[in-house]
PDB file of N, CA and C in Angstrom:
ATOM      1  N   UNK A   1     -19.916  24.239   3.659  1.00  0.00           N
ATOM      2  CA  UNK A   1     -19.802  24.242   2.209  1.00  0.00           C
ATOM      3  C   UNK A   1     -18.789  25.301   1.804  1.00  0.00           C
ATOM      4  N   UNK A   2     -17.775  24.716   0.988  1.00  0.00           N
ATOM      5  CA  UNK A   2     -16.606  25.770   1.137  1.00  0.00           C
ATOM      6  C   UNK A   2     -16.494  26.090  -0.342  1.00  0.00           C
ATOM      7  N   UNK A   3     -16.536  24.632  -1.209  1.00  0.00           N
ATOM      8  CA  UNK A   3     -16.224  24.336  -2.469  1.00  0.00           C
ATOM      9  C   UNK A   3     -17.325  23.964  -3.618  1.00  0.00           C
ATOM     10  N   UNK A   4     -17.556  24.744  -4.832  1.00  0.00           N
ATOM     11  CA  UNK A   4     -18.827  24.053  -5.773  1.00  0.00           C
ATOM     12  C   UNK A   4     -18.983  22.753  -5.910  1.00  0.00           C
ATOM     13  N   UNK A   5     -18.027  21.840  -5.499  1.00  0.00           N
ATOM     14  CA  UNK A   5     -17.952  20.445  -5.631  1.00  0.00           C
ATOM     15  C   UNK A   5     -19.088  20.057  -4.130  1.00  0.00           C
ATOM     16  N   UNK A   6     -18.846  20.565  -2.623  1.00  0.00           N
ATOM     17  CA  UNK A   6     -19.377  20.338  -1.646  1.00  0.00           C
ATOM     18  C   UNK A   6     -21.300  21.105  -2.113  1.00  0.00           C
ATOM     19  N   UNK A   7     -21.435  22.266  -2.592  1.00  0.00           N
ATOM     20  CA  UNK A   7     -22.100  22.406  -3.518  1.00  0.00           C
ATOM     21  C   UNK A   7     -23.032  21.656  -4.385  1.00  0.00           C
ATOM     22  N   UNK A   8     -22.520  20.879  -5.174  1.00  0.00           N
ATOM     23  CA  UNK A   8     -23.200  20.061  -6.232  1.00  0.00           C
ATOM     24  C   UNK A   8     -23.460  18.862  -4.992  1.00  0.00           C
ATOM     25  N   UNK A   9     -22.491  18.224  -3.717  1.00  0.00           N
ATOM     26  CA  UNK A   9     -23.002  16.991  -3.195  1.00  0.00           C
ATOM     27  C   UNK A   9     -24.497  17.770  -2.197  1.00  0.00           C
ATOM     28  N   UNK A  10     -24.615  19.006  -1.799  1.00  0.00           N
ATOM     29  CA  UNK A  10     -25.663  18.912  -0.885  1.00  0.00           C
ATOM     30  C   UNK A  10     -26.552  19.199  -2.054  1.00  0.00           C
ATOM     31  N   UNK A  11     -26.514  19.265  -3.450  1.00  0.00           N
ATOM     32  CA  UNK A  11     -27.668  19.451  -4.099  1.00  0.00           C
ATOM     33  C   UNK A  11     -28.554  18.616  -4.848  1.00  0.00           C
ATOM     34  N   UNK A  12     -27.194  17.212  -4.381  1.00  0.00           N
ATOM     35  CA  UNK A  12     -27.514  15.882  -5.119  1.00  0.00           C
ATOM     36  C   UNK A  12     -28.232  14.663  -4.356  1.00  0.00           C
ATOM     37  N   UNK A  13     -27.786  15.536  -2.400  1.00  0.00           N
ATOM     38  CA  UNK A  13     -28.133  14.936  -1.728  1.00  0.00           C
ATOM     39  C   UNK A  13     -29.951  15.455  -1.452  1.00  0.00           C
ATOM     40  N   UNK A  14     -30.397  16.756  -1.664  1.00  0.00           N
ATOM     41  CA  UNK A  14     -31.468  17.270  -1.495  1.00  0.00           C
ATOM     42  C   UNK A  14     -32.280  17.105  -2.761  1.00  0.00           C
ATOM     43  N   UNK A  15     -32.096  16.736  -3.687  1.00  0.00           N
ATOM     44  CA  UNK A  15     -32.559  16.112  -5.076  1.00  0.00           C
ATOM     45  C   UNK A  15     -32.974  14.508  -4.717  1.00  0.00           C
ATOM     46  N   UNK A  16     -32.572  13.737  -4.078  1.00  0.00           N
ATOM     47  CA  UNK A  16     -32.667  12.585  -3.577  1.00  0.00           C
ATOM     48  C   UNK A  16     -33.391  12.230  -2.476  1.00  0.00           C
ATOM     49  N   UNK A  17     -33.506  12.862  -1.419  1.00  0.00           N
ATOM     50  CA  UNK A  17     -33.990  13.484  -0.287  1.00  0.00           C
ATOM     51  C   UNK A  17     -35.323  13.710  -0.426  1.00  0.00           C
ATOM     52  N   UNK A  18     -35.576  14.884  -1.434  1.00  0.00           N
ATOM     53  CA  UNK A  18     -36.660  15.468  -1.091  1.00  0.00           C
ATOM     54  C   UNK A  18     -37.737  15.104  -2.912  1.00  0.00           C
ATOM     55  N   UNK A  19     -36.994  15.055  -3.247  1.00  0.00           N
ATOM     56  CA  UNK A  19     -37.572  14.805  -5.206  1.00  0.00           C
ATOM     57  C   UNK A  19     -37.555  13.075  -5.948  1.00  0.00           C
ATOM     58  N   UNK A  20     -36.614  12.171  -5.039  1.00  0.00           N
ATOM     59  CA  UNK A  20     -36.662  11.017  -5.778  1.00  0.00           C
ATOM     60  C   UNK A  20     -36.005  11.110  -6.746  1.00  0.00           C
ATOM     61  N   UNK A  21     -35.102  11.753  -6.675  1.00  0.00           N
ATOM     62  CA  UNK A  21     -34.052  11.872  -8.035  1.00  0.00           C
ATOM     63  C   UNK A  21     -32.734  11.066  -7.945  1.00  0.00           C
ATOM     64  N   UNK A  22     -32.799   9.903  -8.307  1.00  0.00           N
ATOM     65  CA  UNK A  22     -31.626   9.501  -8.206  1.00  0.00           C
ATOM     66  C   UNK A  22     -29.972  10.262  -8.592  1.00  0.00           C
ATOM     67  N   UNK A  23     -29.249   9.602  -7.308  1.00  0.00           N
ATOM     68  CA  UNK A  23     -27.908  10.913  -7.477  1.00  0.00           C
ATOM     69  C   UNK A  23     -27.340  10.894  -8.818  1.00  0.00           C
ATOM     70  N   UNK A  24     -26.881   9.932  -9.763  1.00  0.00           N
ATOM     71  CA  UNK A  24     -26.378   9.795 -10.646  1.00  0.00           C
ATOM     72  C   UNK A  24     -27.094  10.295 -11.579  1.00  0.00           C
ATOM     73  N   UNK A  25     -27.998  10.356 -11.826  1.00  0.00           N
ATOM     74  CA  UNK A  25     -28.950  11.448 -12.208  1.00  0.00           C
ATOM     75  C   UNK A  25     -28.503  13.096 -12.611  1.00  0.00           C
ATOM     76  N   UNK A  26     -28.343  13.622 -11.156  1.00  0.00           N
ATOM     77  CA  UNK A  26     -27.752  14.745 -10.822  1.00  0.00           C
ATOM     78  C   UNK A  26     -26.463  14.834 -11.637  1.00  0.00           C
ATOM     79  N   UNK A  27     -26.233  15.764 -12.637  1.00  0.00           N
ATOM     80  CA  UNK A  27     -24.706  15.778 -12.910  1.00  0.00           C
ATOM     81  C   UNK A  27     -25.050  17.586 -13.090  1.00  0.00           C
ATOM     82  N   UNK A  28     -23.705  17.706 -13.407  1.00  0.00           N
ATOM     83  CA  UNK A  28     -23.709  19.114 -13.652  1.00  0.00           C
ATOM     84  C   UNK A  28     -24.638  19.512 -14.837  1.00  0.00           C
ATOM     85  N   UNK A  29     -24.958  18.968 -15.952  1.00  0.00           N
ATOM     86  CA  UNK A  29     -25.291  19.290 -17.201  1.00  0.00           C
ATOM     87  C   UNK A  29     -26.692  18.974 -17.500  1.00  0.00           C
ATOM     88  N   UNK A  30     -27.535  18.638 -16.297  1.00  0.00           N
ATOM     89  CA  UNK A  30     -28.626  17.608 -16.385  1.00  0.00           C
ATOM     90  C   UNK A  30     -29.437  19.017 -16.488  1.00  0.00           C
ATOM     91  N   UNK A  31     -30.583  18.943 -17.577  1.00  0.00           N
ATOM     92  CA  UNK A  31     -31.582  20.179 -17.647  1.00  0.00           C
ATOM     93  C   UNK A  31     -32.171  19.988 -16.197  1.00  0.00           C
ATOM     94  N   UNK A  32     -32.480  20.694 -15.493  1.00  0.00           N
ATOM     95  CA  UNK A  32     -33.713  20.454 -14.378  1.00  0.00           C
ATOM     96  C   UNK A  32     -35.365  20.101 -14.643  1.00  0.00           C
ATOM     97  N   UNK A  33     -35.284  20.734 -15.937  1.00  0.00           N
ATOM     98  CA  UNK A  33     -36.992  20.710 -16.491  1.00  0.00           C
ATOM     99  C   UNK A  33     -36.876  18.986 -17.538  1.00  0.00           C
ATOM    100  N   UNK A  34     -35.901  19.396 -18.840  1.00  0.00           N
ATOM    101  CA  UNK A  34     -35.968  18.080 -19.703  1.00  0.00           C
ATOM    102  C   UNK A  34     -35.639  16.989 -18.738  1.00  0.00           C
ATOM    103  N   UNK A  35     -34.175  17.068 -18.335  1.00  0.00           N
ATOM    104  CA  UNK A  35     -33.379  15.704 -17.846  1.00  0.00           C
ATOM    105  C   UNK A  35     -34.159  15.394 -16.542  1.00  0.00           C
ATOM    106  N   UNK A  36     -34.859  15.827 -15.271  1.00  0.00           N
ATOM    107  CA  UNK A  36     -35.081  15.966 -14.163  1.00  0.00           C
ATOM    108  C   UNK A  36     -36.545  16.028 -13.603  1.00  0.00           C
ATOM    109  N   UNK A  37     -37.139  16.430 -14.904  1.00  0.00           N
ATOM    110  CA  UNK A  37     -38.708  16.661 -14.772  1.00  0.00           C
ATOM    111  C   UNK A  37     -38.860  17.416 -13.263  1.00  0.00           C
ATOM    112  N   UNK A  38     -37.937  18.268 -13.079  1.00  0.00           N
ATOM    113  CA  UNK A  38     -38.123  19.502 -12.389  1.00  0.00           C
ATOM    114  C   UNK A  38     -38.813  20.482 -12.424  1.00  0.00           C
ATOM    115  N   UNK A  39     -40.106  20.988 -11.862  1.00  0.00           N
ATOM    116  CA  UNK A  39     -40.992  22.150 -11.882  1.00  0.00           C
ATOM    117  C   UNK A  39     -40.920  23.283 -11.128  1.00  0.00           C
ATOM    118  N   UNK A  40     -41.697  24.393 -11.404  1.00  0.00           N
ATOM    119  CA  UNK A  40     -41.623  25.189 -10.650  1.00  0.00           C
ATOM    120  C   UNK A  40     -41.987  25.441  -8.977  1.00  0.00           C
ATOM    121  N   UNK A  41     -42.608  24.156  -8.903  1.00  0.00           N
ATOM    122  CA  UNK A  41     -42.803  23.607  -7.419  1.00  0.00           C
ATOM    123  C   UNK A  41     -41.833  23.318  -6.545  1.00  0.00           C
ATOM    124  N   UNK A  42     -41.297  22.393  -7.316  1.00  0.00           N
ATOM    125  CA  UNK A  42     -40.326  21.772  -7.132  1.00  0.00           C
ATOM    126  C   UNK A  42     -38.782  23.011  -6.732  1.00  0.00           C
ATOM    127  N   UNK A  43     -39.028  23.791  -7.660  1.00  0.00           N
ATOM    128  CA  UNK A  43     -37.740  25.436  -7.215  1.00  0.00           C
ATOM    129  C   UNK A  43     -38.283  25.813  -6.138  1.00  0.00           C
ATOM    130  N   UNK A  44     -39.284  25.964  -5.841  1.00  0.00           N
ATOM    131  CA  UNK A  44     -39.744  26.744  -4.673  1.00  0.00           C
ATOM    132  C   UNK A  44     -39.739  26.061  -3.532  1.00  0.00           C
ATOM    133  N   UNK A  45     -39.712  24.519  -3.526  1.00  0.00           N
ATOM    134  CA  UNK A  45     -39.283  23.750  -2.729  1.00  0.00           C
ATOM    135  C   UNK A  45     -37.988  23.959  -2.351  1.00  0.00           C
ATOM    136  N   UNK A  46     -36.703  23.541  -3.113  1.00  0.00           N
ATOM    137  CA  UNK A  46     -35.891  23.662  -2.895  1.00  0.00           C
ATOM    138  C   UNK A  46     -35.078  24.523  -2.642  1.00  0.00           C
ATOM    139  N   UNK A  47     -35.829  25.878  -2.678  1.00  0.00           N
ATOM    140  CA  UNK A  47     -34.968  27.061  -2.142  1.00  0.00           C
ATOM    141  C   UNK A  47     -35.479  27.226  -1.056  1.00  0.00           C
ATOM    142  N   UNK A  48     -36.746  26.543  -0.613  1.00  0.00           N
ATOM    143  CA  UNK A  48     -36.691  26.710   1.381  1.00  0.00           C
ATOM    144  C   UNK A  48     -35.938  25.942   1.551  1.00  0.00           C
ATOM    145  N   UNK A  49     -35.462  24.715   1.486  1.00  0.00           N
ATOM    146  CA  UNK A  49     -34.474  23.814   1.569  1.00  0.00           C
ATOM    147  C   UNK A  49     -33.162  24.657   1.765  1.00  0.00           C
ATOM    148  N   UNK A  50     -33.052  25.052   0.642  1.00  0.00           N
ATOM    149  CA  UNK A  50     -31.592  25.692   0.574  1.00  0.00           C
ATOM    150  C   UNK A  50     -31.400  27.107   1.552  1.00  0.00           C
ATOM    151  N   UNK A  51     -32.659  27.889   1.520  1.00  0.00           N
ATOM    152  CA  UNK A  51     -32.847  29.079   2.972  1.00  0.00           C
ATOM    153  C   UNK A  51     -32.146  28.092   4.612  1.00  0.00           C
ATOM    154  N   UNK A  52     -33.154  27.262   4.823  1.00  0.00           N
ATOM    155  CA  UNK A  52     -33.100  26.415   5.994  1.00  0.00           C
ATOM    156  C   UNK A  52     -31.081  26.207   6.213  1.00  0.00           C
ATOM    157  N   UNK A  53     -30.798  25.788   5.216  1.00  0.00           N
ATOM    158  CA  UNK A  53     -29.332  25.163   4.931  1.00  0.00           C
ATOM    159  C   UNK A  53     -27.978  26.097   5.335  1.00  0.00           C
ATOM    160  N   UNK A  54     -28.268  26.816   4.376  1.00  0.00           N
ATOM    161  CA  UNK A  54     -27.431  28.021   4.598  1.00  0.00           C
ATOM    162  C   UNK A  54     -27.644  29.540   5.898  1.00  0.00           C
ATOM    163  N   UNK A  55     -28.861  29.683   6.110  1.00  0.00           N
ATOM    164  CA  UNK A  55     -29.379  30.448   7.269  1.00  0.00           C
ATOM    165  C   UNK A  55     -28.658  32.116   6.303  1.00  0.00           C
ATOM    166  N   UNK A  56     -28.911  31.481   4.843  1.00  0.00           N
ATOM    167  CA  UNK A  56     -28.951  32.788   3.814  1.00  0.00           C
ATOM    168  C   UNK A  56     -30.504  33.338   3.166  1.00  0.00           C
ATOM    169  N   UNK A  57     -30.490  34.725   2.863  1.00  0.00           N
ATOM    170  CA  UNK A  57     -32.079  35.037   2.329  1.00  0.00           C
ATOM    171  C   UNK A  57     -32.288  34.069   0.676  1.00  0.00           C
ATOM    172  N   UNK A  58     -32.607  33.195   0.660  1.00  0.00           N
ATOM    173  CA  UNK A  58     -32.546  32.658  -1.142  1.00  0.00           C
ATOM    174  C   UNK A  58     -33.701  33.312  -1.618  1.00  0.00           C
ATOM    175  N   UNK A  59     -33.299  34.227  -2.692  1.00  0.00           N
ATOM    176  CA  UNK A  59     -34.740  34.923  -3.552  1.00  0.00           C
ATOM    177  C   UNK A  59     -34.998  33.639  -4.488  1.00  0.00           C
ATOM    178  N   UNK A  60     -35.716  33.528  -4.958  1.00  0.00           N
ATOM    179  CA  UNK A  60     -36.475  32.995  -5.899  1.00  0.00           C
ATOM    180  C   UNK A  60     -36.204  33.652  -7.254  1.00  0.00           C
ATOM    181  N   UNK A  61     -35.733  34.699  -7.541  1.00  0.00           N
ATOM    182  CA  UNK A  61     -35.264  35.993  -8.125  1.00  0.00           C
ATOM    183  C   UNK A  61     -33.615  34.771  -8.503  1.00  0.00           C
ATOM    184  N   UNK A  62     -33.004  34.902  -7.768  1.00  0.00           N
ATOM    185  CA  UNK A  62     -31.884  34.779  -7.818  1.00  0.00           C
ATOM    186  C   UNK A  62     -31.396  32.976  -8.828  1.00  0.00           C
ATOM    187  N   UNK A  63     -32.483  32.399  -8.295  1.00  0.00           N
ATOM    188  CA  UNK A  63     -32.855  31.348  -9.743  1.00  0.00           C
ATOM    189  C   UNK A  63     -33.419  31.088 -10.224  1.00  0.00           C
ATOM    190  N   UNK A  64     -34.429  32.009 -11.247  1.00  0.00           N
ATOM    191  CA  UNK A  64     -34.681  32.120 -11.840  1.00  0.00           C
ATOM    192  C   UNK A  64     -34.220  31.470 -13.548  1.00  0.00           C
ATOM    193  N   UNK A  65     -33.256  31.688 -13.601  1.00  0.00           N
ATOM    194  CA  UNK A  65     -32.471  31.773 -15.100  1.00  0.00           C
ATOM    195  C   UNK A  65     -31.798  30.163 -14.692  1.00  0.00           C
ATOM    196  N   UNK A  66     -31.973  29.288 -14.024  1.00  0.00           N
ATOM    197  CA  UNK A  66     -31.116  28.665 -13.329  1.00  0.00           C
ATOM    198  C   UNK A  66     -31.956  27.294 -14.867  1.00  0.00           C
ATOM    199  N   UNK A  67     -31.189  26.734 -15.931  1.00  0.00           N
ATOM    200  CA  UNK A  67     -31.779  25.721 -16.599  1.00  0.00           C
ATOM    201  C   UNK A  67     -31.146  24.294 -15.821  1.00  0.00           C
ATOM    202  N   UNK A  68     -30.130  23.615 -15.781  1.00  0.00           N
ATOM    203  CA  UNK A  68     -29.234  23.360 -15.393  1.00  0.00           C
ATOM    204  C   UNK A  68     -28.978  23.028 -13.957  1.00  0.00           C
ATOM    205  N   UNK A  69     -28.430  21.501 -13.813  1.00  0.00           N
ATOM    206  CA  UNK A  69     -27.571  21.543 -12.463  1.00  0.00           C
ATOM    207  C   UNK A  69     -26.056  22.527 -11.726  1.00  0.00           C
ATOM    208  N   UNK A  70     -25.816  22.794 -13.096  1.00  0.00           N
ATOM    209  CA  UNK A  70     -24.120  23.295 -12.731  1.00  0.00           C
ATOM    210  C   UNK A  70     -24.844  25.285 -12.740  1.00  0.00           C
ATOM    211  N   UNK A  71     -25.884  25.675 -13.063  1.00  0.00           N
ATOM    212  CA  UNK A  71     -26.928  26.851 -13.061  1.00  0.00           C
ATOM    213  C   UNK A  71     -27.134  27.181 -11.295  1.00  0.00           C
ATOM    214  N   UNK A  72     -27.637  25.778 -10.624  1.00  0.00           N
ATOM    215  CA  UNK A  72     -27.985  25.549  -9.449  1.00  0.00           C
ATOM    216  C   UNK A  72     -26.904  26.067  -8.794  1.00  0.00           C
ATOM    217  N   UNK A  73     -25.878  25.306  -8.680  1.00  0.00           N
ATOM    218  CA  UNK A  73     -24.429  24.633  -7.918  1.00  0.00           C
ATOM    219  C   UNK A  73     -23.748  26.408  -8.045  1.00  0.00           C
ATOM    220  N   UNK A  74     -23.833  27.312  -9.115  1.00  0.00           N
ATOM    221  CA  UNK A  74     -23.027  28.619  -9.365  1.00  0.00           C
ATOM    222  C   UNK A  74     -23.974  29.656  -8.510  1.00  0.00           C
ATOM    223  N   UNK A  75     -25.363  29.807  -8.190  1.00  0.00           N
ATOM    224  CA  UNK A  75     -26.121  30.114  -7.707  1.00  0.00           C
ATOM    225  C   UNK A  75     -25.959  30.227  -6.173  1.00  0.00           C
ATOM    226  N   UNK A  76     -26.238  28.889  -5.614  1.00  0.00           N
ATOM    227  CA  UNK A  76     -25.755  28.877  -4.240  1.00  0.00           C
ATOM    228  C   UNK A  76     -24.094  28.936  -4.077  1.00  0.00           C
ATOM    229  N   UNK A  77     -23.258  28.560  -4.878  1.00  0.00           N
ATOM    230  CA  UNK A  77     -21.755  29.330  -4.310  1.00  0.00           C
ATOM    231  C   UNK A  77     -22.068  30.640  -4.147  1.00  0.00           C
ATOM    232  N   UNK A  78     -22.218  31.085  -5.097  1.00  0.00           N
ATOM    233  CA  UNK A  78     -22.181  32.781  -5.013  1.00  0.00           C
ATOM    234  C   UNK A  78     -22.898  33.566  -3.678  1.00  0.00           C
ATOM    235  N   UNK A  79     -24.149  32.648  -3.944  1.00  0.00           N
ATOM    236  CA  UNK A  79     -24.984  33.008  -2.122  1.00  0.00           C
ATOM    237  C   UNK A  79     -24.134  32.909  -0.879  1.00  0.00           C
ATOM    238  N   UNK A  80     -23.445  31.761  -0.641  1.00  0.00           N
ATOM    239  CA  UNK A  80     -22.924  31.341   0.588  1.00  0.00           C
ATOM    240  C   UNK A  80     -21.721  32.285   0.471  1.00  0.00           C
ATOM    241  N   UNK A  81     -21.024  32.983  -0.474  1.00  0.00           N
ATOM    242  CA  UNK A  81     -19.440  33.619  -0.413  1.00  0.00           C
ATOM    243  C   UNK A  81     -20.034  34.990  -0.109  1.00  0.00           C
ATOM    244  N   UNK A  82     -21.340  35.265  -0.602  1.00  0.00           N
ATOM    245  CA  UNK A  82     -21.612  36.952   0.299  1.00  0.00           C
ATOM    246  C   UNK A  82     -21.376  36.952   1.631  1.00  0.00           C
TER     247      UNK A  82
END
């Protein structure tokens, strides 16, 4: 994963994968909670997902504030460029 674009596809692919979220679904602008019926289960899911992925520490801390797909996608860039 080099690019936020490669980014948004492993997040569209693990939204699909693991949540039943259809990809088109996934856009940058999609609320996670309104558009996505995304929970807090569901975050805590996906940041072992995203730990496993990257073989980075993901706090839970760190998305927090995350409303948003393109919230997500700025989140893990920033993780993977430390």
């Amino acid at each position: 994963m080099k690019t936020k674009e490669d980014v948004l596809q492993l997040i569209k692919q693990i939204m699909l994968e693991m949540f039943e979220i259809e990809e088109e679904l996934v856009t940058l602008d999609a609320r996670l909670n309104e558009d996505l019926d995304f929970d807090s289960i569901d975050a805590v899911d996906m940041i072992v997902k995203l730990k496993e992925i990257t073989g980075k520490a993901v706090k839970p801390e760190d998305f927090k504030n995350s409303r948003t797909i393109n919230d997500v996608v700025e989140s893990v860039y920033t993780l993977i460029q430390d």
